[in-house]
C-alpha atoms as a PDB file:
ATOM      1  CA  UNK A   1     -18.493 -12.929   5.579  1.00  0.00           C
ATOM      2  CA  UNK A   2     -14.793 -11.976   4.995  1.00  0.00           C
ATOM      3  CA  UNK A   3     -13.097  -9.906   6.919  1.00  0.00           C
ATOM      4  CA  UNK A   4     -13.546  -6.375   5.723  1.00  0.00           C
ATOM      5  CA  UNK A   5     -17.196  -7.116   5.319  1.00  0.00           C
ATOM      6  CA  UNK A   6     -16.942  -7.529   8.892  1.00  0.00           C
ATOM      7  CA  UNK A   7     -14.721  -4.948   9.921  1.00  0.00           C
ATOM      8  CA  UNK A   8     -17.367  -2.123   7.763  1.00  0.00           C
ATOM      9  CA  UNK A   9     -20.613  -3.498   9.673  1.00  0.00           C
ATOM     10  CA  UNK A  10     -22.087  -0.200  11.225  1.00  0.00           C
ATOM     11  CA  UNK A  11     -20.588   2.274   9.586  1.00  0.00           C
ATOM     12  CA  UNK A  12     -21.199   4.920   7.238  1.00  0.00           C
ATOM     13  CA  UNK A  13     -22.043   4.088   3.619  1.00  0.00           C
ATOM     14  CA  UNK A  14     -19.148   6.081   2.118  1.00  0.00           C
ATOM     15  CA  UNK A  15     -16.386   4.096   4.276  1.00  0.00           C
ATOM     16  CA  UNK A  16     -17.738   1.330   3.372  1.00  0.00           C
ATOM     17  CA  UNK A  17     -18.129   2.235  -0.578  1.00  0.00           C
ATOM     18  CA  UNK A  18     -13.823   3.028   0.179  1.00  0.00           C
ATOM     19  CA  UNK A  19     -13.460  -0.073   1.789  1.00  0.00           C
ATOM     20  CA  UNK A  20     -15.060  -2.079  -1.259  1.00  0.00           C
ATOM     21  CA  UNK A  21     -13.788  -0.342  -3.843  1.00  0.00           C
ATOM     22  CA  UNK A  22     -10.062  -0.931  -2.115  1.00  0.00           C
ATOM     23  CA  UNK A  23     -10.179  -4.248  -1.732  1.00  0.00           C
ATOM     24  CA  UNK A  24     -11.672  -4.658  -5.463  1.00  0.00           C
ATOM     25  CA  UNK A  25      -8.342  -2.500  -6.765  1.00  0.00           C
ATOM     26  CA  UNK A  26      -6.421  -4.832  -4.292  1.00  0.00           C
ATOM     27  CA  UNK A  27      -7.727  -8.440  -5.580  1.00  0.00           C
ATOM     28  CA  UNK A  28      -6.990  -7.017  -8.993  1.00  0.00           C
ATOM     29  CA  UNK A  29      -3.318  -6.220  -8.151  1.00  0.00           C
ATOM     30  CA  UNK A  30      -2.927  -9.764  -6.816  1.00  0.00           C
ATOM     31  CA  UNK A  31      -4.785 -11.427  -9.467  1.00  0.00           C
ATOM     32  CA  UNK A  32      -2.450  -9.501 -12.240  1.00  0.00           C
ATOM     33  CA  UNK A  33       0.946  -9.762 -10.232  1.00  0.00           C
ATOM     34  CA  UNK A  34       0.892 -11.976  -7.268  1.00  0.00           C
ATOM     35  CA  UNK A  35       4.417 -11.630  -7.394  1.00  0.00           C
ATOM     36  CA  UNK A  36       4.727  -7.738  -7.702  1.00  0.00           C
ATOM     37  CA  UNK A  37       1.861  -7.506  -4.887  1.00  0.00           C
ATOM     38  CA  UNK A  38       4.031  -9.960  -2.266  1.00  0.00           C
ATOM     39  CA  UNK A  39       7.419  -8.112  -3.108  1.00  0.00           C
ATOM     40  CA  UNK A  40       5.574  -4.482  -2.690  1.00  0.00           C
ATOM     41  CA  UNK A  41       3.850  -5.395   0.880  1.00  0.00           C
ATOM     42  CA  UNK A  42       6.675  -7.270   2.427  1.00  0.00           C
ATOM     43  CA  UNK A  43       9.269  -4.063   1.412  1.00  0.00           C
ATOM     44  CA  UNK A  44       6.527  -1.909   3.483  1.00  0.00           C
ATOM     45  CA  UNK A  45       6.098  -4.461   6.518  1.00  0.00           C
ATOM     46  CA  UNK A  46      10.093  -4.063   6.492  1.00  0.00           C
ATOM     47  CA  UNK A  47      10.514  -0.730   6.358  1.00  0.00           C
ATOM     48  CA  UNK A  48       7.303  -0.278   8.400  1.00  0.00           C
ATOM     49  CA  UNK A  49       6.778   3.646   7.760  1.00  0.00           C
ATOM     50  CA  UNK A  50       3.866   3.926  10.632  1.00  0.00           C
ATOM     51  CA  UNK A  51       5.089   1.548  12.979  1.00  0.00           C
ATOM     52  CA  UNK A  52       2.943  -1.522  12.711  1.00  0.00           C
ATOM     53  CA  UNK A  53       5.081  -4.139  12.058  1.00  0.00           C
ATOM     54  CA  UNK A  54       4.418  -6.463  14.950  1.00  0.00           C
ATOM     55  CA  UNK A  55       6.955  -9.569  13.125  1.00  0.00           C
ATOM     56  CA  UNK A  56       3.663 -11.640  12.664  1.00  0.00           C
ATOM     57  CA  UNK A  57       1.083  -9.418  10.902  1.00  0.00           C
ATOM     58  CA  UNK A  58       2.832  -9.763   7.355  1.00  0.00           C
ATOM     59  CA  UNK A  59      -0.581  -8.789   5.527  1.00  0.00           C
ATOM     60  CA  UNK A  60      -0.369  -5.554   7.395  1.00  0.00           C
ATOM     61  CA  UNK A  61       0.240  -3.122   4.257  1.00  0.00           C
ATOM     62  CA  UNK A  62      -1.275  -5.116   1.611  1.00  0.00           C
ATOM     63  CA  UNK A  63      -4.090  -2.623   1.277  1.00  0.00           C
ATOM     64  CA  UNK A  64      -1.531   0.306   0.816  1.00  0.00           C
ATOM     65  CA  UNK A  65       0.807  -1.906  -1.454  1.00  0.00           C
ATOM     66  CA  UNK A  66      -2.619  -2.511  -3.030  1.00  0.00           C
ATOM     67  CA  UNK A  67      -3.347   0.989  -4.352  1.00  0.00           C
ATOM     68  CA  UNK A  68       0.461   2.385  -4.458  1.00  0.00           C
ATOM     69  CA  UNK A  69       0.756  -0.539  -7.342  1.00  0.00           C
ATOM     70  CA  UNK A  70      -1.675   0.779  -9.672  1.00  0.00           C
ATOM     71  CA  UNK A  71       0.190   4.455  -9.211  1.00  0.00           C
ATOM     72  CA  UNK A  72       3.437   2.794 -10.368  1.00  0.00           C
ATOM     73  CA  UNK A  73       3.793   3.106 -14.215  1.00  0.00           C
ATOM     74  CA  UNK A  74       3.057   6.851 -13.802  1.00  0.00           C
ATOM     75  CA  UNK A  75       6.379   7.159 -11.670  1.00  0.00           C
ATOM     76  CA  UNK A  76       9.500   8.167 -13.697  1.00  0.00           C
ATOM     77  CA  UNK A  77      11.895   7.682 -10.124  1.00  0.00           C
ATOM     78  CA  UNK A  78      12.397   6.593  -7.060  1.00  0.00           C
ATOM     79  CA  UNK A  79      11.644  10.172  -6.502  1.00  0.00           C
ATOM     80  CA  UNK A  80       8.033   9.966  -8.203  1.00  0.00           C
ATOM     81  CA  UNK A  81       7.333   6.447  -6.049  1.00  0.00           C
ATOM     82  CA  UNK A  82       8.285   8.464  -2.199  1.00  0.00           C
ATOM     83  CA  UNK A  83       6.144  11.032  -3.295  1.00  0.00           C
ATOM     84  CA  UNK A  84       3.404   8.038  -4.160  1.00  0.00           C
ATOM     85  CA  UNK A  85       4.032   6.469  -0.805  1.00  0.00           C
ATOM     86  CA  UNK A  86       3.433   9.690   0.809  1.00  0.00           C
ATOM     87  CA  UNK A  87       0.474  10.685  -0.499  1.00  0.00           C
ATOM     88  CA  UNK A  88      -0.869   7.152   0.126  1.00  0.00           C
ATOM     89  CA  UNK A  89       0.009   6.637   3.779  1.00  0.00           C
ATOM     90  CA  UNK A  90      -1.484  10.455   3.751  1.00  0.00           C
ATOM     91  CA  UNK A  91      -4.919   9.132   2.756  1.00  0.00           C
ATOM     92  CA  UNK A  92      -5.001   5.587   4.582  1.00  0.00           C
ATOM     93  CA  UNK A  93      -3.581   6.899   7.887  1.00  0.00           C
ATOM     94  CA  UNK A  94      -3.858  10.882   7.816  1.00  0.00           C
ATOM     95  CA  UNK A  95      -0.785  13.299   7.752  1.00  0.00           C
ATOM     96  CA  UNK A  96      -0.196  12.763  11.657  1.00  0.00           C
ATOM     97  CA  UNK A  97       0.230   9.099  11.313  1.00  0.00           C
ATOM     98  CA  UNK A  98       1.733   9.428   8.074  1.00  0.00           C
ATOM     99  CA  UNK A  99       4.370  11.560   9.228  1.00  0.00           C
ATOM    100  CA  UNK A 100       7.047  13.634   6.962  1.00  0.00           C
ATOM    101  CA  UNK A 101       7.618  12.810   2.971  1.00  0.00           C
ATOM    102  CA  UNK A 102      10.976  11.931   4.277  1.00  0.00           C
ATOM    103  CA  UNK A 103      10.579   9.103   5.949  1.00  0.00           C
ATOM    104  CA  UNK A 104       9.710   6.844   2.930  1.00  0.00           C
ATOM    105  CA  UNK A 105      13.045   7.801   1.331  1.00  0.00           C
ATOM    106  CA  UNK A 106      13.995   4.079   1.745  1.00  0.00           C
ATOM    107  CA  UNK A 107      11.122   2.140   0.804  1.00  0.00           C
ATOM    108  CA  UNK A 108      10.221   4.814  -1.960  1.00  0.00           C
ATOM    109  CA  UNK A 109      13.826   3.170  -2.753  1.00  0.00           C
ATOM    110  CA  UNK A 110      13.323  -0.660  -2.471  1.00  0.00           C
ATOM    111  CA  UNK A 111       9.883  -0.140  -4.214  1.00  0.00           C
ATOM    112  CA  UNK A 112      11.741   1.470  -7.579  1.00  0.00           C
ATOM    113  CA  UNK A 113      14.014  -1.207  -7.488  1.00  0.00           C
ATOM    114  CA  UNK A 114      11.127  -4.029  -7.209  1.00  0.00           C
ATOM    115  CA  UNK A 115       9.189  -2.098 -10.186  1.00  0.00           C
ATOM    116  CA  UNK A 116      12.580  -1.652 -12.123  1.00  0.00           C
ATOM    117  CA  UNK A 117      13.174  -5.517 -12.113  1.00  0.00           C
ATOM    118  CA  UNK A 118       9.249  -6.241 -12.137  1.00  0.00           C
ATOM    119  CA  UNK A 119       8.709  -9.062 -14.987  1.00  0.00           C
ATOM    120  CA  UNK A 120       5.205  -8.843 -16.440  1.00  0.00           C
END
């Protein structure tokens, strides 16, 4: 049993539907651009929007990096990818946690850059 199996044992059947589909969406990512995926998730461990960068949890965002890449060739700016991030963080972590659209000015940044430079 791997780790989100075990982490979804006793709860609802919806979370856990979430949690499957997420990681599915996520192993794709990886599997298409291993490269993309690392560059994506270490730029959010260093900007660390919600505060959970702990120096040696690296994997921390990979399931936000995992469905903010996906949302990527719809973004026109770095504009377009803050506003991704956002709305993201929004649905992983709730708008309390997730905080103002301002704080992933930054990373919404980095991020455009990685994508700009991405090679397929």
């Amino acid at each position: 049993m791997d780790k989100d199996e075990n982490s979804t044992q006793g709860l609802p059947k919806e979370v856990v539907d979430t949690v499957t589909k997420n990681k599915s969406l996520r192993d794709k990512v990886i599997s298409e651009n291993p490269v993309l995926f690392n560059k994506v998730s270490a730029a959010m461990f260093k900007h660390d929007p919600i505060g959970i960068n702990f120096e040696d949890n690296t994997d921390e965002y990979d399931p936000e990096a995992g469905t903010v890449i996906p949302r990527l060739p719809s973004c026109k700016s770095a504009d377009d990818v803050v506003t991704v991030l956002h709305e993201e963080f929004n649905y992983w972590f709730g708008a309390d946690t997730a905080g103002n659209r301002s704080r992933y000015k930054e990373l919404g940044t980095e991020i455009w850059s990685i994508w700009q430079n991405n090679e397929p």
